[in-house]
Protein backbone atom coordinates (compact mmCIF):
# COMPACT_ATOMS: atom_id res chain seq x y z
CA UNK A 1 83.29 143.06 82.88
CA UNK A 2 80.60 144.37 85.64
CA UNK A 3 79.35 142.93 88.52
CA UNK A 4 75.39 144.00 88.45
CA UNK A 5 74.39 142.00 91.81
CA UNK A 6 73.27 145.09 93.36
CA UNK A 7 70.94 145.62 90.55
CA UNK A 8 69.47 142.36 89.95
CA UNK A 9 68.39 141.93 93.63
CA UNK A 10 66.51 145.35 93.49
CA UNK A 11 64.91 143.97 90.29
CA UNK A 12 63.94 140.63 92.32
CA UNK A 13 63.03 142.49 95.53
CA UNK A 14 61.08 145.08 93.32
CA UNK A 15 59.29 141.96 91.15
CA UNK A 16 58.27 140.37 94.38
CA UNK A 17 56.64 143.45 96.05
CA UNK A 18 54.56 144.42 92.84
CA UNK A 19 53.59 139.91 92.22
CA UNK A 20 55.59 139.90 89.26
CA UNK A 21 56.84 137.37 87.33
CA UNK A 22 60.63 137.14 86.04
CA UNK A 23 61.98 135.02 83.23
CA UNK A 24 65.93 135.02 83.79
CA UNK A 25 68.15 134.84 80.53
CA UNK A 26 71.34 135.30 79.81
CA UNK A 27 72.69 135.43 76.19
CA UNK A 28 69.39 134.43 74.92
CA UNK A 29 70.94 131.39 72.93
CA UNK A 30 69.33 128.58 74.91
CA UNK A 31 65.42 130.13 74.76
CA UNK A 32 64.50 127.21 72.81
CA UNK A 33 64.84 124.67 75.84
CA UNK A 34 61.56 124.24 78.01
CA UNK A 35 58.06 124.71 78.05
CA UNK A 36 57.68 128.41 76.11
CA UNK A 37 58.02 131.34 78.74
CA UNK A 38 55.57 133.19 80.00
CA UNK A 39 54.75 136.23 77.74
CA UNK A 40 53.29 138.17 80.92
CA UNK A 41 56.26 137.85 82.83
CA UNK A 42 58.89 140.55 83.21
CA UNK A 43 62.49 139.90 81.70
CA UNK A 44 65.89 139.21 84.36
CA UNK A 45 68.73 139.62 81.97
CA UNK A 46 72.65 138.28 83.38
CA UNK A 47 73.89 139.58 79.56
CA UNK A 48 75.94 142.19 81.15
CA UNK A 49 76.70 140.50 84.29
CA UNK A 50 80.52 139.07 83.32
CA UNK A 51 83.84 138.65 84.32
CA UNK A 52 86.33 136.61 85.79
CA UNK A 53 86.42 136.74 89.44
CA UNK A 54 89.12 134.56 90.43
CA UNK A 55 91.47 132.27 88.93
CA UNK A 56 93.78 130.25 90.17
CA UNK A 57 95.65 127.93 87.18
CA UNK A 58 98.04 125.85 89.88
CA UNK A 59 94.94 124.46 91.92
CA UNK A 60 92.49 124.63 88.79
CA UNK A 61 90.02 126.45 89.98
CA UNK A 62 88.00 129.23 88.17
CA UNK A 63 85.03 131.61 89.88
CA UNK A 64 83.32 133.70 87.19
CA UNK A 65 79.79 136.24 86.89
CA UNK A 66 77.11 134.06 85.25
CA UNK A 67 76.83 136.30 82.00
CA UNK A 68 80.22 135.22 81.36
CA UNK A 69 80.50 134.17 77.53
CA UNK A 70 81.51 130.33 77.20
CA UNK A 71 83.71 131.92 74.25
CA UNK A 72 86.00 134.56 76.79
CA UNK A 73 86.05 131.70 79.69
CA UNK A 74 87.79 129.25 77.54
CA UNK A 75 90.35 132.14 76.04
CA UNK A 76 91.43 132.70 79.36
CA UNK A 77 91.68 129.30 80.20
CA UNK A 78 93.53 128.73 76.78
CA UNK A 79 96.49 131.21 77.88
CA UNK A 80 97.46 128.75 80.72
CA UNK A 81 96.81 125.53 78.31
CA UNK A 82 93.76 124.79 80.52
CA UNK A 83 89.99 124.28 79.44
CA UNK A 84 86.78 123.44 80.50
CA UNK A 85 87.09 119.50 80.88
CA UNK A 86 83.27 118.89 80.08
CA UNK A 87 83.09 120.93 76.73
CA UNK A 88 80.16 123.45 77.18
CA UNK A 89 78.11 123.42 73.32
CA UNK A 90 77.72 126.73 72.24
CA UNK A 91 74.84 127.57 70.44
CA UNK A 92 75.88 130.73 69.51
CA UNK A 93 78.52 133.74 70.49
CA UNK A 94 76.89 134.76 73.43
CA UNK A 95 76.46 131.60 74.95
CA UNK A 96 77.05 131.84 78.97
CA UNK A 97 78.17 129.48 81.74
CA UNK A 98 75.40 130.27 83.75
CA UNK A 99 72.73 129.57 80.87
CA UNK A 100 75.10 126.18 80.43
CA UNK A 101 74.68 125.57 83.89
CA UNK A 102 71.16 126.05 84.39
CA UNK A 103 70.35 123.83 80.97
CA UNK A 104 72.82 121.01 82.36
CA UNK A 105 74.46 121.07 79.06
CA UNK A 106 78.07 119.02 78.67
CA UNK A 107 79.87 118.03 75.21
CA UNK A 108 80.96 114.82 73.49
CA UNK A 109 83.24 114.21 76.26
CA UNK A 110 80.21 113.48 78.98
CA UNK A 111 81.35 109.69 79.67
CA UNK A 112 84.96 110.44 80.58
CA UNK A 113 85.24 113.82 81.40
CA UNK A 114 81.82 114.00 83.71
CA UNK A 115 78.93 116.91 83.06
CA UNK A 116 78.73 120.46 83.90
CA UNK A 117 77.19 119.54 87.06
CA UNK A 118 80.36 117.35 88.22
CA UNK A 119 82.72 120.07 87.82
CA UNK A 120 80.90 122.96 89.84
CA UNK A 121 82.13 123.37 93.12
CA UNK A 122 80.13 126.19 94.32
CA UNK A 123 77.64 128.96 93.15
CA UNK A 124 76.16 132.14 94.93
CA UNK A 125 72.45 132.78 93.75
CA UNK A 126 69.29 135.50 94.21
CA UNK A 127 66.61 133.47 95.96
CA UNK A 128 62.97 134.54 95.86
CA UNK A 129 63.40 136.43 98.46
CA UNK A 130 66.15 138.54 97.11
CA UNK A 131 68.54 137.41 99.68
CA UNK A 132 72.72 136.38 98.26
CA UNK A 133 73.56 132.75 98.94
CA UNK A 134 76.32 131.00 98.79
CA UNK A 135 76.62 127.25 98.37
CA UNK A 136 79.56 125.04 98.45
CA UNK A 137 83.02 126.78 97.85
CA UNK A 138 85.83 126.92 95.76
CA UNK A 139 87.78 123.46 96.99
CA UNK A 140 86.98 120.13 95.70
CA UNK A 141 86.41 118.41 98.82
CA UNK A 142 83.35 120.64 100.12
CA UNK A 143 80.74 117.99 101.19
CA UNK A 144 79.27 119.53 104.15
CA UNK A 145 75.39 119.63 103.69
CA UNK A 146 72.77 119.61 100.99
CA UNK A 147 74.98 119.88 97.34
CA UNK A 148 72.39 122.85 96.36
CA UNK A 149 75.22 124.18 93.98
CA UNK A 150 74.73 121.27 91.85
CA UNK A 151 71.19 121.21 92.26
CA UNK A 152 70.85 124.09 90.16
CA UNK A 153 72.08 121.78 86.82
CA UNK A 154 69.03 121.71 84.68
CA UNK A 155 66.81 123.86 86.78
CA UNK A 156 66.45 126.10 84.22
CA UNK A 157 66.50 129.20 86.31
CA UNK A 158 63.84 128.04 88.35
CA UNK A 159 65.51 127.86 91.96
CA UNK A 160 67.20 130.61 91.71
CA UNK A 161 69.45 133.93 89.74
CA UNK A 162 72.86 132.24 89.57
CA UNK A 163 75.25 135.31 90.06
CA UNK A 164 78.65 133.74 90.20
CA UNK A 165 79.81 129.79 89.58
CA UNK A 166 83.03 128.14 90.93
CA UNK A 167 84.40 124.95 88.77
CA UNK A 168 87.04 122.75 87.81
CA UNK A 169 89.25 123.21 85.16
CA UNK A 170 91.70 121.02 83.42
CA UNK A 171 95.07 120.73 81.28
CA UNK A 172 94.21 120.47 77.68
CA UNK A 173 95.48 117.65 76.06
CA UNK A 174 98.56 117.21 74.29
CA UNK A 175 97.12 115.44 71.18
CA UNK A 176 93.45 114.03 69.77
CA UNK A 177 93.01 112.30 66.71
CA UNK A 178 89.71 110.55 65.62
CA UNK A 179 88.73 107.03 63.85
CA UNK A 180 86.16 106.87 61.59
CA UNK A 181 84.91 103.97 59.98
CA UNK A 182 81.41 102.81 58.48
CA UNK A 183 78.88 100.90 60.35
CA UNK A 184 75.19 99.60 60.77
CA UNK A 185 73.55 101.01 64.17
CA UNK A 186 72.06 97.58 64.77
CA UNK A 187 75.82 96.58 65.71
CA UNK A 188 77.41 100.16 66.84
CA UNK A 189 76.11 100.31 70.50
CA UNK A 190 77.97 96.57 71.53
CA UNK A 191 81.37 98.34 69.66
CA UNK A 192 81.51 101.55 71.28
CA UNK A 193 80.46 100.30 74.60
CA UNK A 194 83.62 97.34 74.25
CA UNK A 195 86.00 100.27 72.87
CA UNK A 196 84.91 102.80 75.50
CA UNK A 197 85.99 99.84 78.52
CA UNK A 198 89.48 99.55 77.08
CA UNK A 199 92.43 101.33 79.13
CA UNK A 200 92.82 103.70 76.16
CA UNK A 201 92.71 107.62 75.94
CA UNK A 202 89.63 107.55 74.25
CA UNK A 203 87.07 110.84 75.07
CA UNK A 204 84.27 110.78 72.49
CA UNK A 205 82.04 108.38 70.83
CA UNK A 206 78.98 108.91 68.16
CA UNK A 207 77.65 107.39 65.49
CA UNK A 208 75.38 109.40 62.62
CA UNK A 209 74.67 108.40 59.23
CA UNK A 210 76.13 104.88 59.28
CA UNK A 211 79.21 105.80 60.60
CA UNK A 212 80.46 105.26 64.08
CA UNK A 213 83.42 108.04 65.07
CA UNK A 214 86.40 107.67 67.88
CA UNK A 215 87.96 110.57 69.64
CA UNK A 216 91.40 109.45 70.96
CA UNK A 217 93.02 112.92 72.99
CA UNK A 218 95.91 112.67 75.54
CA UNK A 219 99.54 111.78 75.23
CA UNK A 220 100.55 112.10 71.79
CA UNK A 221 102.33 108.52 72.07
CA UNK A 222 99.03 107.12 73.71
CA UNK A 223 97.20 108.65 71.21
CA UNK A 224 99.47 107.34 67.80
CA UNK A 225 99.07 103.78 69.29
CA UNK A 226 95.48 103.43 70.19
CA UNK A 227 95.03 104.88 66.70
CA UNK A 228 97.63 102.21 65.04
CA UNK A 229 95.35 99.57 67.06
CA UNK A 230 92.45 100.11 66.56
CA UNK A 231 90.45 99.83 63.01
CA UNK A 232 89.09 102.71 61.28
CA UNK A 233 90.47 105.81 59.19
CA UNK A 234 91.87 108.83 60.91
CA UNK A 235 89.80 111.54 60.01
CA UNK A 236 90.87 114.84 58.42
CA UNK A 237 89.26 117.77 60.42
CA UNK A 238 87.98 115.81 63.56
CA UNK A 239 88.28 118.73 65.50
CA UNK A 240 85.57 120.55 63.29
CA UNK A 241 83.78 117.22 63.52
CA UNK A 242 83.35 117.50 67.23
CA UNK A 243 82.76 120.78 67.52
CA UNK A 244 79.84 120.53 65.38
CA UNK A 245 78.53 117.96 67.59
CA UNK A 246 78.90 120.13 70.50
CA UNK A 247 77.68 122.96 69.38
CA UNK A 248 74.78 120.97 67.83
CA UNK A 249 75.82 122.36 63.87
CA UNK A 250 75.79 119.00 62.29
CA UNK A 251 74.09 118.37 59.38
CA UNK A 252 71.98 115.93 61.50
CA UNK A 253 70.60 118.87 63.47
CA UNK A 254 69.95 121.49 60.79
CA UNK A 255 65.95 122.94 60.44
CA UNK A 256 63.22 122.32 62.36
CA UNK A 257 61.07 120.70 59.65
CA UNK A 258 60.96 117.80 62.66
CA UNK A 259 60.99 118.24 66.36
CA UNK A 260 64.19 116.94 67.99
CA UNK A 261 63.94 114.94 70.43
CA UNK A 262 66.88 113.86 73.18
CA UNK A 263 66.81 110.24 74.83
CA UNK A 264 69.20 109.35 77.71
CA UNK A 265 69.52 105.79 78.28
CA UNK A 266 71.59 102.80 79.36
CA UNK A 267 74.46 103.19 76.88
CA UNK A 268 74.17 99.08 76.14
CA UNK A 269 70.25 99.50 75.82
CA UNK A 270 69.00 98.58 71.77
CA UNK A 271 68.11 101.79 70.10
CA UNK A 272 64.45 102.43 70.38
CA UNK A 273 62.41 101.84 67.01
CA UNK A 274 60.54 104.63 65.65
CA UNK A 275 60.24 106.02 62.34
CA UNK A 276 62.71 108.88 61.60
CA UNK A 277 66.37 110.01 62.05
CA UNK A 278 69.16 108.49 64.44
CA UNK A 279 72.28 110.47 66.48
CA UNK A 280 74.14 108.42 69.22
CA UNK A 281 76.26 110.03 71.33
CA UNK A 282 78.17 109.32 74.34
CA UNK A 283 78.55 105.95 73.88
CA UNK A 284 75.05 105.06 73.48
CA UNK A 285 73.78 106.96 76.74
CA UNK A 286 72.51 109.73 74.88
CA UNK A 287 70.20 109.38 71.48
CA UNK A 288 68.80 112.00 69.60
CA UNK A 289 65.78 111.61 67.22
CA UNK A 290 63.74 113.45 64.55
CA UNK A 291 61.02 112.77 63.89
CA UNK A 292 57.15 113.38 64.34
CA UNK A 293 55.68 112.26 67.50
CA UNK A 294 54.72 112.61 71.01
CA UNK A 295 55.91 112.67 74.44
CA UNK A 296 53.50 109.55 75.02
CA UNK A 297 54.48 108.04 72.25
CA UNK A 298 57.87 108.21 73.24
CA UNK A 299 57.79 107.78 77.16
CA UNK A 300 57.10 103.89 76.71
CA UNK A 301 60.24 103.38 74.66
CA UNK A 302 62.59 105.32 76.93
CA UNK A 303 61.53 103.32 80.09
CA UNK A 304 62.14 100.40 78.04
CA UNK A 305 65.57 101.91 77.47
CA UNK A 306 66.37 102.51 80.90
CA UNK A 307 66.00 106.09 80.68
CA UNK A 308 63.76 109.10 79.94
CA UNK A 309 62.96 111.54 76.89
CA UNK A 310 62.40 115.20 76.17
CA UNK A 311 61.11 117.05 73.44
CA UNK A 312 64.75 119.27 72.88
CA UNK A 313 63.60 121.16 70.16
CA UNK A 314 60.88 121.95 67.91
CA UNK A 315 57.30 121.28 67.96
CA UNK A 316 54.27 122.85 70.20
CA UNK A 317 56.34 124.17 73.22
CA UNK A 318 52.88 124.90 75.18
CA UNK A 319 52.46 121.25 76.77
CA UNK A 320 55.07 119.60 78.48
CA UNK A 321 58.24 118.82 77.13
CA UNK A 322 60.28 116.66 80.20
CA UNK A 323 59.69 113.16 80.62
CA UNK A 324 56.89 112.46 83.00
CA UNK A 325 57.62 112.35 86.92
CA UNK A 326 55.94 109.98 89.47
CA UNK A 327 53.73 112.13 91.88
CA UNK A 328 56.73 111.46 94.86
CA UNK A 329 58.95 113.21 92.84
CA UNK A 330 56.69 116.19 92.21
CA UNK A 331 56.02 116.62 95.35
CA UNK A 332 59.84 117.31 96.56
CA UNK A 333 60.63 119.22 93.36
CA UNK A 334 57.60 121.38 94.30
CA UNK A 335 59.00 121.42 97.89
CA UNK A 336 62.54 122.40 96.94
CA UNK A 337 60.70 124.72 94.56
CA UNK A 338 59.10 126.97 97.13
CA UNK A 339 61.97 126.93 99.75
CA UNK A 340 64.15 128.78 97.23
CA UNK A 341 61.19 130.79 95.57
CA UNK A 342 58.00 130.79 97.28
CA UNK A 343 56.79 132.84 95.65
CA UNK A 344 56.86 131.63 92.42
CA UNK A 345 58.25 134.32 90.77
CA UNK A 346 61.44 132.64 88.64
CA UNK A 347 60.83 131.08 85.19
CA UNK A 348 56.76 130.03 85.84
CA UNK A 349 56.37 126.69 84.04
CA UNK A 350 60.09 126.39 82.23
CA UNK A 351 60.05 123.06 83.32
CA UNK A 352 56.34 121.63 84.06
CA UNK A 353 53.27 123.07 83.51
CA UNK A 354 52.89 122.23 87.45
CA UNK A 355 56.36 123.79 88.64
């Protein structure tokens, strides 16, 4: 545990007064996400910046350093049979909330349990300018202004050095069991969307290799009944299961022979046709595909979707990578962009070439 504020302002303050460039990172686990860095830019590391700052089990509310491992938040949490209700993915042991954060990354339990940007109630963050913010607080009814805490989900480090997050936390639940049953994907998307609007304890839904799986977690006796109900085979080992969707170690997304490619969509929304490999998760909202192709091939069948695409993994990294933005929206991102860095100086063209 260390807080190393002091120090990372002086390196911001120090970058800005010599035109430097900084690429932030924290446990280097999530380097894959983006347009590739810039190899002339100097290197911001959070890796040592950890530790619990506050924690208060009885109002479930938890204020930790940025560096902090995913792995040591959810052992503390574990002693009070609490956890993080959105289920960070871990893509390896030094995995951080603030690199979760930053990437907007939540878990099979997205639909029910909300993202990582639902459950942050405040951050403090290193602007351009080296100056400590604060935004938002650590109380769930903090409303007052511009929600800039949540703003920095999926910024990739480019508004800011997040230096300490505030968030909800939640009881684990008493049981989970999951269904598992075989099925075509022309018919899964209808049948997870109907089982997903029944009043039942259900909190994960995907469907990979012609088989569509249910997550039932909650009371034990809600759970044993839904599972009596409803058709389908109760798995052996559904806990592994999930967890390698999570953390992204399913077969499914082993190599990189094919880029990887992540739709979110209307959950009810046909699956898009294209030639390669199928993951549905989250009841049909998000869709992952491998497969060769490009972001313009690809753009047309999102919007027909109801959604947009990005290039996850894989692939030339040197173009752009994020669905395409109407020129509006560029012009407040750019905007927002240089009121919290105008100089420029965080992550230069994580997102967009143009950011």
């Amino acid at each position: 545990m260390a807080d190393l504020t002091q120090q990372l302002q002086e390196q911001v303050l120090q970058a800005r007064s010599n035109g430097q460039k900084l690429n932030i990172i924290g446990g280097g686990t999530k380097s894959f996400m983006g347009r590739a860095a810039d190899a002339d830019a100097g290197t911001l590391s959070l890796a040592e910046h950890t530790g619990v700052v506050e924690y208060h089990p009885v109002e479930l509310v938890l204020t930790v350093r940025a560096g902090t491992p995913i792995g040591e938040i959810e052992a503390t949490l574990a002693e009070e049979g609490q956890c993080l209700h959105f289920e960070p993915p871990r893509f390896g042991d030094g995995s951080t909330i603030g690199g979760t954060l930053a990437c907007n990354l939540s878990g099979p339990a997205r639909p029910w349990a909300g993202s990582v940007r639902d459950q942050v109630l405040g951050v403090r963050l290193l602007n351009g300018k080296g100056e400590h913010l604060r935004f938002g607080g650590q109380v769930m009814k903090n409303v007052a202004g511009y929600d800039v805490s949540r703003l920095q989900a999926g910024a990739m480090g480019t508004l800011g050095v997040i230096t300490e997050i505030s968030m909800k936390v939640m009881p684990k639940p008493a049981a989970s069991a999951t269904l598992v049953e075989e099925m075509g994907m022309d018919e899964v998307i209808e049948y997870m969307n109907r089982r997903a609007g029944e009043s039942k304890p259900i909190t994960g839904a995907c469907w990979v290799d012609g088989k569509v799986y249910l997550r039932l977690s909650g009371a034990r006796s809600a759970v044993e009944a839904t599972a009596e109900k409803w058709s389908g085979d109760v798995m052996e080992g559904g806990d592994d299961f999930w967890k390698s969707v999570r953390d992204m170690q399913h077969d499914f997304f082993a190599g990189d022979e094919a880029p990887l490619w992540r739709f979110s969509v209307d959950s009810t929304a046909p699956t898009p046709r294209a030639d390669g490999q199928w993951f549905i998760d989250w009841v049909g909202s998000q869709r992952w595909f491998r497969g060769e192709a490009t972001l313009s091939d690809l753009e047309p069948l999102a919007r027909n979707a109801g959604g947009q695409v990005s290039q996850f993994r894989g692939g030339d990294r040197t173009g752009e990578v994020l669905h395409r933005q109407p020129e509006a929206l560029k012009a407040i991102q750019r905007r927002v962009k240089n009121s919290f860095d105008p100089d420029g100086i965080f992550n230069p063209g994580r997102l967009y070439s143009w950011l």
